[in-house]
C-alpha atoms as a PDB file:
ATOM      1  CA  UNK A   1       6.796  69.953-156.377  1.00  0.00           C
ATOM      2  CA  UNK A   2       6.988  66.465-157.666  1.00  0.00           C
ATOM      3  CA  UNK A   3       5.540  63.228-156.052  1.00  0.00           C
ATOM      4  CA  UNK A   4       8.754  62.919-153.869  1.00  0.00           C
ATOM      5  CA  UNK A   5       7.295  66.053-151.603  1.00  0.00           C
ATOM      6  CA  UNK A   6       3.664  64.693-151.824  1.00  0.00           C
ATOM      7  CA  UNK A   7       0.724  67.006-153.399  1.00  0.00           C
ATOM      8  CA  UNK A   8       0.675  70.706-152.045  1.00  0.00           C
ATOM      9  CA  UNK A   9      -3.113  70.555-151.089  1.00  0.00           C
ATOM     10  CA  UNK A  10      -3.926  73.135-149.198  1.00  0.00           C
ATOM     11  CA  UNK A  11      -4.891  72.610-145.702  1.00  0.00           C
ATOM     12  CA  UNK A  12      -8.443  73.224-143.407  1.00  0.00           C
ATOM     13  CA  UNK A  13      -6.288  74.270-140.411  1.00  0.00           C
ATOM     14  CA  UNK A  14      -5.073  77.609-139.238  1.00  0.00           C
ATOM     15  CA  UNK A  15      -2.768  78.439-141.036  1.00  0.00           C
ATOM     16  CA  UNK A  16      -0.546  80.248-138.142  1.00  0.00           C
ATOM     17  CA  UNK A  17      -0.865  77.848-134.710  1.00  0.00           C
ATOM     18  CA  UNK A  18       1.563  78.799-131.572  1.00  0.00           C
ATOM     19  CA  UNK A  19       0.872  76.761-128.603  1.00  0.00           C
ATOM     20  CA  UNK A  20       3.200  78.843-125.570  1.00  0.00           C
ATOM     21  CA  UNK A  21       3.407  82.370-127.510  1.00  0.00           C
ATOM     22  CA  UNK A  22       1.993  85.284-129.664  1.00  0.00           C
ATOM     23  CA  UNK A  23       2.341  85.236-133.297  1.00  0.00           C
ATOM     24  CA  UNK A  24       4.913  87.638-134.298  1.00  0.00           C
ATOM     25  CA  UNK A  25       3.894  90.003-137.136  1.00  0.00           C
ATOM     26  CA  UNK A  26       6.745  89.760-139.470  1.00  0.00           C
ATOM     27  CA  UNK A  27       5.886  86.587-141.804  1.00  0.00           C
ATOM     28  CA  UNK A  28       2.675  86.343-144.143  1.00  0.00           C
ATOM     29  CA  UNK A  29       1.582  82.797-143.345  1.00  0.00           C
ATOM     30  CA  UNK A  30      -1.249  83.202-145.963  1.00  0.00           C
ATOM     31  CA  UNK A  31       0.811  84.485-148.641  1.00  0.00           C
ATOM     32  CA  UNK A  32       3.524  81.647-147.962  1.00  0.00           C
ATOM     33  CA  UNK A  33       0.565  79.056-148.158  1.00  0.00           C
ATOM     34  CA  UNK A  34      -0.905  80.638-151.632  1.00  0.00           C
ATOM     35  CA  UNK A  35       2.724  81.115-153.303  1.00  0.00           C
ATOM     36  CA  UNK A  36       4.671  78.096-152.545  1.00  0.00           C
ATOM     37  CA  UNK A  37       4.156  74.324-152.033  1.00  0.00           C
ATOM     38  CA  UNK A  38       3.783  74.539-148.729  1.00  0.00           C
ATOM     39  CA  UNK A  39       0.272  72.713-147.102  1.00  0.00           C
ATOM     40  CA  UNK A  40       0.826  74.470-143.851  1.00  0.00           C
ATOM     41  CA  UNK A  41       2.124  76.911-141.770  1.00  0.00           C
ATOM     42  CA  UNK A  42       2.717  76.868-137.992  1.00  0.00           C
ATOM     43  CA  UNK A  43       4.535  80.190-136.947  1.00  0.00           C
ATOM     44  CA  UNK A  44       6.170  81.125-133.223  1.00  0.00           C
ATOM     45  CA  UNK A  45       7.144  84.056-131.693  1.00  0.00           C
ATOM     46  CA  UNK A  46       9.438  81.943-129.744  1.00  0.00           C
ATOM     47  CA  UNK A  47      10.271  77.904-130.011  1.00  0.00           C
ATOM     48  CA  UNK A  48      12.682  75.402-128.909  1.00  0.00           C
ATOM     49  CA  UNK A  49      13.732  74.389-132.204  1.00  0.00           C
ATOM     50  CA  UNK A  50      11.989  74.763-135.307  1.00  0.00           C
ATOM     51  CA  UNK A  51      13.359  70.735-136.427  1.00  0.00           C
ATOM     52  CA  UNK A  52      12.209  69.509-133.238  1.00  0.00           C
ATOM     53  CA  UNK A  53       8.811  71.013-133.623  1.00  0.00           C
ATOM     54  CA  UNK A  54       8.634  69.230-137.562  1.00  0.00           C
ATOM     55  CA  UNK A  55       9.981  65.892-135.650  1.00  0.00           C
ATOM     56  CA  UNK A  56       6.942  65.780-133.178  1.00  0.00           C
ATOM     57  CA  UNK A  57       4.539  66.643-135.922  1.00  0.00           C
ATOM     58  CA  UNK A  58       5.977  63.807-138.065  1.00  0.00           C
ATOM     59  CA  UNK A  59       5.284  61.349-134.846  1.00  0.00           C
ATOM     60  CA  UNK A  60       1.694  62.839-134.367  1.00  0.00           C
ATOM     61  CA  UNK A  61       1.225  62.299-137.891  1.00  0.00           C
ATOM     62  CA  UNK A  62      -1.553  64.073-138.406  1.00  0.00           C
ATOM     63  CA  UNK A  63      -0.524  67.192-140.119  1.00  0.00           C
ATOM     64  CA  UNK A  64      -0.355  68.032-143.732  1.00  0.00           C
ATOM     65  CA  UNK A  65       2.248  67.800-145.623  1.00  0.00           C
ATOM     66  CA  UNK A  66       4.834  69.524-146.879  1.00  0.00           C
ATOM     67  CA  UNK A  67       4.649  71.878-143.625  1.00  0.00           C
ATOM     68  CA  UNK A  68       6.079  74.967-142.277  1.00  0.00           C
ATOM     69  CA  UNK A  69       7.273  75.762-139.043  1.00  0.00           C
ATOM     70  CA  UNK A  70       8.874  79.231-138.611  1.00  0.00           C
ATOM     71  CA  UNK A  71      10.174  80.635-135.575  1.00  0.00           C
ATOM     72  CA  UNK A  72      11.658  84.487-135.102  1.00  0.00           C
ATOM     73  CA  UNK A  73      13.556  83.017-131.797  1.00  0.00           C
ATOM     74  CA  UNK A  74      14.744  79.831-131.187  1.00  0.00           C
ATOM     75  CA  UNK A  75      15.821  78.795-127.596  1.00  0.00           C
ATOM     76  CA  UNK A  76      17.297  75.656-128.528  1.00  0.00           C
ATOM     77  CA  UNK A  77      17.891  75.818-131.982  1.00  0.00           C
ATOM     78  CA  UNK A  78      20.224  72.746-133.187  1.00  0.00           C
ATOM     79  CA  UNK A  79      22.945  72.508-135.638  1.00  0.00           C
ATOM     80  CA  UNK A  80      24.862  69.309-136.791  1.00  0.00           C
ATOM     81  CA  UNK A  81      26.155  66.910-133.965  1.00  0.00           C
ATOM     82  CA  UNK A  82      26.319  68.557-130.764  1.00  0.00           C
ATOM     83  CA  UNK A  83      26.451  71.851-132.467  1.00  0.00           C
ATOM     84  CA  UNK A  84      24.185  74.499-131.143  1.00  0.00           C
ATOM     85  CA  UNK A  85      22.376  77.412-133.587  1.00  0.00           C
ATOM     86  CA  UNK A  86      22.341  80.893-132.157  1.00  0.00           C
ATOM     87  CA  UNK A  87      18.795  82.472-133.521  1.00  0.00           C
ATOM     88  CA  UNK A  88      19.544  86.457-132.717  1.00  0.00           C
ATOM     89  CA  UNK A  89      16.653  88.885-132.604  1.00  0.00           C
ATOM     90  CA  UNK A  90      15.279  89.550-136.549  1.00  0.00           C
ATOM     91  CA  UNK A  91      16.900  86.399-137.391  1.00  0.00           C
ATOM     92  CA  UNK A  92      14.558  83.552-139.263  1.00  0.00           C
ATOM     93  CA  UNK A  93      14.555  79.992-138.669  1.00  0.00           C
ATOM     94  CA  UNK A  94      12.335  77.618-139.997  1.00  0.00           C
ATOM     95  CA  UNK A  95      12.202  73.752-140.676  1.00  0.00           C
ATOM     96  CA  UNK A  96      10.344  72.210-143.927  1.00  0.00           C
ATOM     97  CA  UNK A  97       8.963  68.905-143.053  1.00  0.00           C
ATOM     98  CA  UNK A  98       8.127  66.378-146.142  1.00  0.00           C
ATOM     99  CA  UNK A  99       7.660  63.012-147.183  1.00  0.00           C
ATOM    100  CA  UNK A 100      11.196  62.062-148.361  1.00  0.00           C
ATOM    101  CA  UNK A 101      10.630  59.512-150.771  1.00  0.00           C
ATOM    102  CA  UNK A 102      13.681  59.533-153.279  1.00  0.00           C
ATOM    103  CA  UNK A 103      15.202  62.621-151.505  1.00  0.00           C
ATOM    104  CA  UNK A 104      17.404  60.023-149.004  1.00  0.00           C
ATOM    105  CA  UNK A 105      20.248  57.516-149.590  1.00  0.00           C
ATOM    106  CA  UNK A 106      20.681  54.357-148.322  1.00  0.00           C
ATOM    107  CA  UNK A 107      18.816  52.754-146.011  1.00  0.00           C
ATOM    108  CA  UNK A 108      16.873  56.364-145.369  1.00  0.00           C
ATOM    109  CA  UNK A 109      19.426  57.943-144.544  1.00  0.00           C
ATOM    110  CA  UNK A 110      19.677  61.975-145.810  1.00  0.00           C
ATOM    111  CA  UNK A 111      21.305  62.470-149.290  1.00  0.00           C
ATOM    112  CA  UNK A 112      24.363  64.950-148.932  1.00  0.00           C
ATOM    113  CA  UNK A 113      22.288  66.276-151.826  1.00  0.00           C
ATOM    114  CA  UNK A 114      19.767  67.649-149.764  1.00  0.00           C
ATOM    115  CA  UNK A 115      21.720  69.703-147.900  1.00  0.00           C
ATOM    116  CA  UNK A 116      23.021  71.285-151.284  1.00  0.00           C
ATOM    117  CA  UNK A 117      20.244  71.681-152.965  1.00  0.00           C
ATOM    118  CA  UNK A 118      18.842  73.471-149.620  1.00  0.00           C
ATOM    119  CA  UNK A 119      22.601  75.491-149.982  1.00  0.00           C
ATOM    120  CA  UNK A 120      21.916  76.491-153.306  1.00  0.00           C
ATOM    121  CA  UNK A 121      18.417  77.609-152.711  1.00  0.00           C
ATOM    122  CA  UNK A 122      19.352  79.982-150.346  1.00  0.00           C
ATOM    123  CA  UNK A 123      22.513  81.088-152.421  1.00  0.00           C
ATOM    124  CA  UNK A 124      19.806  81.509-155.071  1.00  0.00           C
ATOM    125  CA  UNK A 125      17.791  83.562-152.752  1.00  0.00           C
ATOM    126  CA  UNK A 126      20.551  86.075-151.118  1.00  0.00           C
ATOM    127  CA  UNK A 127      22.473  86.509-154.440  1.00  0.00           C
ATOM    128  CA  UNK A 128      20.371  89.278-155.504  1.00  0.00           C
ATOM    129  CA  UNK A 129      20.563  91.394-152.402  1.00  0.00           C
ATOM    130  CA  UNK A 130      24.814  90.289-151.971  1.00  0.00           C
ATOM    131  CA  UNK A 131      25.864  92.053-155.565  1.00  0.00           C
ATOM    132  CA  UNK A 132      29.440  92.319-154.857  1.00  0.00           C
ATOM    133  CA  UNK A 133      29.897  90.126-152.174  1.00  0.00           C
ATOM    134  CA  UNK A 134      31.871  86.546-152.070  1.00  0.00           C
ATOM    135  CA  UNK A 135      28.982  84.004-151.797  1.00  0.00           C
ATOM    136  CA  UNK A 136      29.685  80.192-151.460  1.00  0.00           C
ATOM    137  CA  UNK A 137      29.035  76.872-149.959  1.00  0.00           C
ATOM    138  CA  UNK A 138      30.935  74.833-147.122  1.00  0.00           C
ATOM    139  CA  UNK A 139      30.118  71.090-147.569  1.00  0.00           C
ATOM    140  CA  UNK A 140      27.987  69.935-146.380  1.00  0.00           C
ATOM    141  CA  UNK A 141      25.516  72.535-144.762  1.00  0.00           C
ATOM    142  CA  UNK A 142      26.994  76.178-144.393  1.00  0.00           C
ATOM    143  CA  UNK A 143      26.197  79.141-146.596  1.00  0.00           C
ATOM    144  CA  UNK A 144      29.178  82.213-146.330  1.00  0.00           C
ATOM    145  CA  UNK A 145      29.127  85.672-147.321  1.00  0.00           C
ATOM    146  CA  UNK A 146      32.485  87.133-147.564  1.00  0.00           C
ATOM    147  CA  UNK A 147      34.012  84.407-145.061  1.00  0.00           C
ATOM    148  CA  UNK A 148      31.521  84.928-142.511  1.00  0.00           C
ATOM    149  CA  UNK A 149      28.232  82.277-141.638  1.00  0.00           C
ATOM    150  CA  UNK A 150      25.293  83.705-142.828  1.00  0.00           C
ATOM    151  CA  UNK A 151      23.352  80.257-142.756  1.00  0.00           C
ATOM    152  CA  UNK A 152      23.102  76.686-141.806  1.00  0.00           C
ATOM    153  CA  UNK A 153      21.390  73.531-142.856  1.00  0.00           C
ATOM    154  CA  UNK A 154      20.234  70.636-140.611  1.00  0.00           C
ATOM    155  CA  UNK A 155      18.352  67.302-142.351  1.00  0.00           C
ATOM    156  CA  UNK A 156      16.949  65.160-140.477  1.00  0.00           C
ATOM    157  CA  UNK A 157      15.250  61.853-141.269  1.00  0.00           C
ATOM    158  CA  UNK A 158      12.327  59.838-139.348  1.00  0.00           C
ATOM    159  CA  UNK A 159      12.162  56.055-139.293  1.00  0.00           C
ATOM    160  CA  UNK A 160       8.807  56.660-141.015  1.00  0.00           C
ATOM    161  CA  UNK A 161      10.240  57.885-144.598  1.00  0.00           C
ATOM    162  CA  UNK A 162      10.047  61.339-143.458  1.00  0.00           C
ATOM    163  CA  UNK A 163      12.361  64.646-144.083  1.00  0.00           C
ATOM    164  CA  UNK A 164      13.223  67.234-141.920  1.00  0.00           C
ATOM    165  CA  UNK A 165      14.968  70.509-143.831  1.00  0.00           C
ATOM    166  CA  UNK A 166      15.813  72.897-140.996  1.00  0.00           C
ATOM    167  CA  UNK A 167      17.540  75.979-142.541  1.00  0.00           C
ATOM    168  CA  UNK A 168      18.770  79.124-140.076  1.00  0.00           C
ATOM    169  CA  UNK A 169      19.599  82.475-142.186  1.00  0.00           C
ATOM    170  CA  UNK A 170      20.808  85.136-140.427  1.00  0.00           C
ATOM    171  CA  UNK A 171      19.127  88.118-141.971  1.00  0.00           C
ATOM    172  CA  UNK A 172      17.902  90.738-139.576  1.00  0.00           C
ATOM    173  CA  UNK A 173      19.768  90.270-136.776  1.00  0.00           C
ATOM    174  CA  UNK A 174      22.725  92.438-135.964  1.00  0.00           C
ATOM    175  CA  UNK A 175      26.092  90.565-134.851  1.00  0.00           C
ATOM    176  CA  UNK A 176      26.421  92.977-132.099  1.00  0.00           C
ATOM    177  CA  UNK A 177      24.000  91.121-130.540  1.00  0.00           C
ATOM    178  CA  UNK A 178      26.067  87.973-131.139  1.00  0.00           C
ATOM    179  CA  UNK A 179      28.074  85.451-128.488  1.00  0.00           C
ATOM    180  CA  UNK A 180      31.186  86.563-128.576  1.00  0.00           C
ATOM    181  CA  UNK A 181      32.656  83.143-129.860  1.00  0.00           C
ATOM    182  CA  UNK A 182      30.676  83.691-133.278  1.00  0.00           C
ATOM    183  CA  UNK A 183      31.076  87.326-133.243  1.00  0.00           C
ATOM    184  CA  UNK A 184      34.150  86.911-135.670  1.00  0.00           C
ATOM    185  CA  UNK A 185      33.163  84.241-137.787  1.00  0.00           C
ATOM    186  CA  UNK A 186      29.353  84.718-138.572  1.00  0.00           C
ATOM    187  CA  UNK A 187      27.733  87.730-140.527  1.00  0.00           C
ATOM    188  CA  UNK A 188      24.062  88.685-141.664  1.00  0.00           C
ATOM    189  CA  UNK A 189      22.239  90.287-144.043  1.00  0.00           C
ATOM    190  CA  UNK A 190      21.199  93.071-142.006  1.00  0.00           C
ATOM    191  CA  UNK A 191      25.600  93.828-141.705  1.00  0.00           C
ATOM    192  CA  UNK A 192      26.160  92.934-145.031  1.00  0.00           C
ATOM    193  CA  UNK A 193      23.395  95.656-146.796  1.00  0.00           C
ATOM    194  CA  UNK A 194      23.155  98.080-144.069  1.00  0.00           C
ATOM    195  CA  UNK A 195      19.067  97.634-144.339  1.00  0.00           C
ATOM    196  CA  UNK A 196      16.512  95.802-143.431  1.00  0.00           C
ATOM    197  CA  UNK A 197      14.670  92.666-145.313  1.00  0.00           C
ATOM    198  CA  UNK A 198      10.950  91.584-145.371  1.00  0.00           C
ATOM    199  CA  UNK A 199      10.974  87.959-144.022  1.00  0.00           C
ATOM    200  CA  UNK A 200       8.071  86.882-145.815  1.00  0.00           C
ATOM    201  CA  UNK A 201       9.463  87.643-149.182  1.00  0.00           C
ATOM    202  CA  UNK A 202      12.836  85.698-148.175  1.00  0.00           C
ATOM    203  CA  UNK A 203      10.711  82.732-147.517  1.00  0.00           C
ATOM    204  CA  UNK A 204       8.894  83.004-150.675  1.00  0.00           C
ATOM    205  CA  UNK A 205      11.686  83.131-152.528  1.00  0.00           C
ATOM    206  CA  UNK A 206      13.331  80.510-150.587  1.00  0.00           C
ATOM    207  CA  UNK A 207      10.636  77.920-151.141  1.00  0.00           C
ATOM    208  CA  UNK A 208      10.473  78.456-154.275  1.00  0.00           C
ATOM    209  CA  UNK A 209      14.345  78.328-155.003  1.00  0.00           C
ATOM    210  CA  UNK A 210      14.036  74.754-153.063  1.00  0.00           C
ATOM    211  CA  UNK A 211      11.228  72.544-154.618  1.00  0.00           C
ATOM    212  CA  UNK A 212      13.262  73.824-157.761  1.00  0.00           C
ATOM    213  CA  UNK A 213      16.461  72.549-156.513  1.00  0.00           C
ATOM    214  CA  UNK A 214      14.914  69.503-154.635  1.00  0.00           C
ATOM    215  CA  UNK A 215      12.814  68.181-157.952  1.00  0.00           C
ATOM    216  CA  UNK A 216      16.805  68.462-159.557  1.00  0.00           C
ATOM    217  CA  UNK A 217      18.370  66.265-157.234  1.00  0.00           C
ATOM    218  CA  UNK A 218      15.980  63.587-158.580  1.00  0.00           C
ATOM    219  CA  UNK A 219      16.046  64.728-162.510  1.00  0.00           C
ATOM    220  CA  UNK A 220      19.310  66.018-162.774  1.00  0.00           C
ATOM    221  CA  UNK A 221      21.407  65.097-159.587  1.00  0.00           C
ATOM    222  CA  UNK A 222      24.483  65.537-160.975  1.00  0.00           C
ATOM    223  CA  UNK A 223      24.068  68.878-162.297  1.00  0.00           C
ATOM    224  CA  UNK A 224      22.901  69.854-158.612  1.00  0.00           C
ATOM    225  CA  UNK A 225      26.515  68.718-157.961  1.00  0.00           C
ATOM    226  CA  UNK A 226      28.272  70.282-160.359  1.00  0.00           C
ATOM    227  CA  UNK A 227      27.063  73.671-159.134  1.00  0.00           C
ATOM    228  CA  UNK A 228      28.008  73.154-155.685  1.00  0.00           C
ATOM    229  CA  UNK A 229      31.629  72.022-156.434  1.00  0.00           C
ATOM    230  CA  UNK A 230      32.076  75.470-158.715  1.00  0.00           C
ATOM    231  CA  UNK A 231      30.861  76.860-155.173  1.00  0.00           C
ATOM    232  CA  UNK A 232      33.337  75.139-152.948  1.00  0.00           C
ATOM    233  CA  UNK A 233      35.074  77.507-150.517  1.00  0.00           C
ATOM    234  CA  UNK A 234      37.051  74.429-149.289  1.00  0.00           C
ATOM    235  CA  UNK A 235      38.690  73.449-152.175  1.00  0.00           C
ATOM    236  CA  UNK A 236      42.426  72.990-151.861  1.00  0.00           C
ATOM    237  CA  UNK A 237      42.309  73.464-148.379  1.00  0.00           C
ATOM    238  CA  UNK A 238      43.474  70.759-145.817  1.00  0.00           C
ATOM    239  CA  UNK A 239      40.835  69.594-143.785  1.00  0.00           C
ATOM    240  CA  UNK A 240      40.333  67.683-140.765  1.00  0.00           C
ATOM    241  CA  UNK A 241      36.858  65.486-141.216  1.00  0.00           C
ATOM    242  CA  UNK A 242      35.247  63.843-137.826  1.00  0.00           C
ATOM    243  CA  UNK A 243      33.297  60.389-139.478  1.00  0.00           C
ATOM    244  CA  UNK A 244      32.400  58.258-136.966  1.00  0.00           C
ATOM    245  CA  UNK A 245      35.211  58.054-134.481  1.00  0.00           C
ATOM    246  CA  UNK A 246      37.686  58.638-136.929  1.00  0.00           C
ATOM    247  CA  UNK A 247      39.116  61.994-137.882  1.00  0.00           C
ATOM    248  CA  UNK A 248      40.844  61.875-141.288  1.00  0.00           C
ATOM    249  CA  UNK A 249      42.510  64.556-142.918  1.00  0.00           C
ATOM    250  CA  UNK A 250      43.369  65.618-146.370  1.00  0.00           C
ATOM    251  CA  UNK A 251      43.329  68.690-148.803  1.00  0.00           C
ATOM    252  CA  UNK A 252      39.866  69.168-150.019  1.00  0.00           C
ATOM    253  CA  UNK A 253      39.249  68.608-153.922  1.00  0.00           C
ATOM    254  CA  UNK A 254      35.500  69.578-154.078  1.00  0.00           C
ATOM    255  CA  UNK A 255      32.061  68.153-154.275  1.00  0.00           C
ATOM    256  CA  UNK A 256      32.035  64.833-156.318  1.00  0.00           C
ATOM    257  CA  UNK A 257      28.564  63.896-158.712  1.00  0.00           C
ATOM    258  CA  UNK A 258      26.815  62.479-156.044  1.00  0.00           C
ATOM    259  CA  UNK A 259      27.374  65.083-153.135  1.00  0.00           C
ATOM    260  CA  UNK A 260      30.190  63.772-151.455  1.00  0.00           C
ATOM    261  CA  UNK A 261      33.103  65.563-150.232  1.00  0.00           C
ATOM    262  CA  UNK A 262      36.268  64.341-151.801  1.00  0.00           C
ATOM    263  CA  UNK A 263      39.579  64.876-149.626  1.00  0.00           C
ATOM    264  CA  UNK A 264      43.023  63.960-150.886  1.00  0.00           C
ATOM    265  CA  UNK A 265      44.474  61.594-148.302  1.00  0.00           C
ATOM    266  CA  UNK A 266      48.059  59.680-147.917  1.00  0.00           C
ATOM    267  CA  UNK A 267      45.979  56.893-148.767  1.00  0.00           C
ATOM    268  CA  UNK A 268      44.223  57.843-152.063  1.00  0.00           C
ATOM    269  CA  UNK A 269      41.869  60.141-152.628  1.00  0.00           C
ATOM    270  CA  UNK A 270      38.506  59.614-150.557  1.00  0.00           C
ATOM    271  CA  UNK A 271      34.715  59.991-150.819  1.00  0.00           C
ATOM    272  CA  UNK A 272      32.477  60.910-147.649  1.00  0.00           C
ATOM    273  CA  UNK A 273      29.107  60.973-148.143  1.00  0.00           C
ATOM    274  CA  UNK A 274      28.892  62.453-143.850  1.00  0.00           C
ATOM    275  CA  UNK A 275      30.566  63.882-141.188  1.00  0.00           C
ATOM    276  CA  UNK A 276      31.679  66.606-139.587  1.00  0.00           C
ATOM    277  CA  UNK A 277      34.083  69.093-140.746  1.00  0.00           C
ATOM    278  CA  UNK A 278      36.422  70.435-138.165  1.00  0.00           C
ATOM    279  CA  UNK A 279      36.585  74.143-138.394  1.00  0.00           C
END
């Protein structure tokens, strides 16, 4: 990773820490912290929310950085506004805290490139196991298989020039076991292959695939772009966009250069950079 994720020394703590539970046995914290960039490694049984837990440890700020946290259950796990994340049983959520650096916009606010490049690294890391399947991207932080949610992004910022990349990937958690309200519109791995897949080599591969993708929204940002617009599930549809208190809608004409979604409006054609896409 370059300078904007800080050096990937490797840390004197433990390398697995859960304060209210037992480690569970399905993620190599050692063989995350010797294959990727990661510093450290905290890893739950069960947790709140995995972005919450990076947010205090930004406050404390005593940790090293880039850090882990990894949670098999989430009781509170977050999505985007007042959006909630269901973590099911097998499922993996974790949250990637690092200095942010040149990875946010204006006045530190998150890039929309973040959350692609995070998209992309985890299309990079389930196209393998998905041959035949329909993989894309809806702007600005959903990953689908055939239709169907199989992940979501939430970036956070601190006031401190911090960055919070919370990812949930459904991948060995059956949707039987799902609400009923997500039952039809969410999917995992576990559904999609009929098997099950080792955690700890998902997360490998995941880190990996994102301080690749992360280092490219600095070198090459628009080429970052580029990919995610040829991934666009939403384009030509019409689409109703909550920004502020302001809903505006308009047909969907991809992912412009810099990471915004562009919608067709009566009034011109328009660039949003947030929001919240009404589904």
């Amino acid at each position: 990773m370059k300078d904007h994720a800080g050096p990937a020394k490797k840390s004197s703590y433990p390398l697995s820490y859960s304060e209210h539970s037992m480690t569970a046995p399905h993620v190599d914290t050692e063989r995350i912290s010797a294959e990727t960039f990661v510093a450290h490694v905290e890893h739950y049984s069960t947790l709140g929310s995995t972005n919450d837990r990076a947010l205090q440890c930004a406050a404390e700020g005593d940790c090293p950085m880039p850090m882990l946290i990894v949670a098999a259950s989430q009781t509170a796990g977050r999505g985007r506004g007042a959006n909630r994340w269901w973590t099911g049983k097998g499922s993996l959520a974790m949250s990637l805290l690092l200095e942010a650096d040149r990875l946010t916009g204006p006045r530190g606010t998150p890039s929309p490139l973040t959350a692609i490049a995070a998209a992309l690294a985890i299309v990079d890391t389930i196209a393998p196991l998905l041959s035949g399947h329909v993989i894309g991207i809806r702007w600005p932080n959903d990953v689908l298989a055939d239709g169907d949610k199989l992940a979501g992004i939430l970036i956070e910022a601190t006031t401190d020039g911090k960055l919070v990349i919370g990812v949930g990937l459904n991948t060995n958690n059956p949707m039987d076991d799902a609400p009923v309200e997500l039952a039809q519109s969410a999917t995992t791995l576990l559904d999609l292959t009929g098997r099950h897949h080792d955690q700890t080599e998902l997360l490998v591969r995941l880190l990996l695939c994102l301080e690749r993708l992360l280092d490219e929204t600095v070198d090459n940002p628009r080429q970052v772009a580029a990919r995610a617009n040829g991934l666009c599930l939403q384009r030509g549809k019409q689409l109703s966009l909550r920004y502020g208190n302001r809903t505006i809608t308009g047909r969907c004409a991809g992912i412009a250069p810099d990471g915004a979604l562009l919608l067709d409006t009566p009034q011109g054609r328009q660039h949003f950079h947030s929001g919240v896409v009404e589904l």
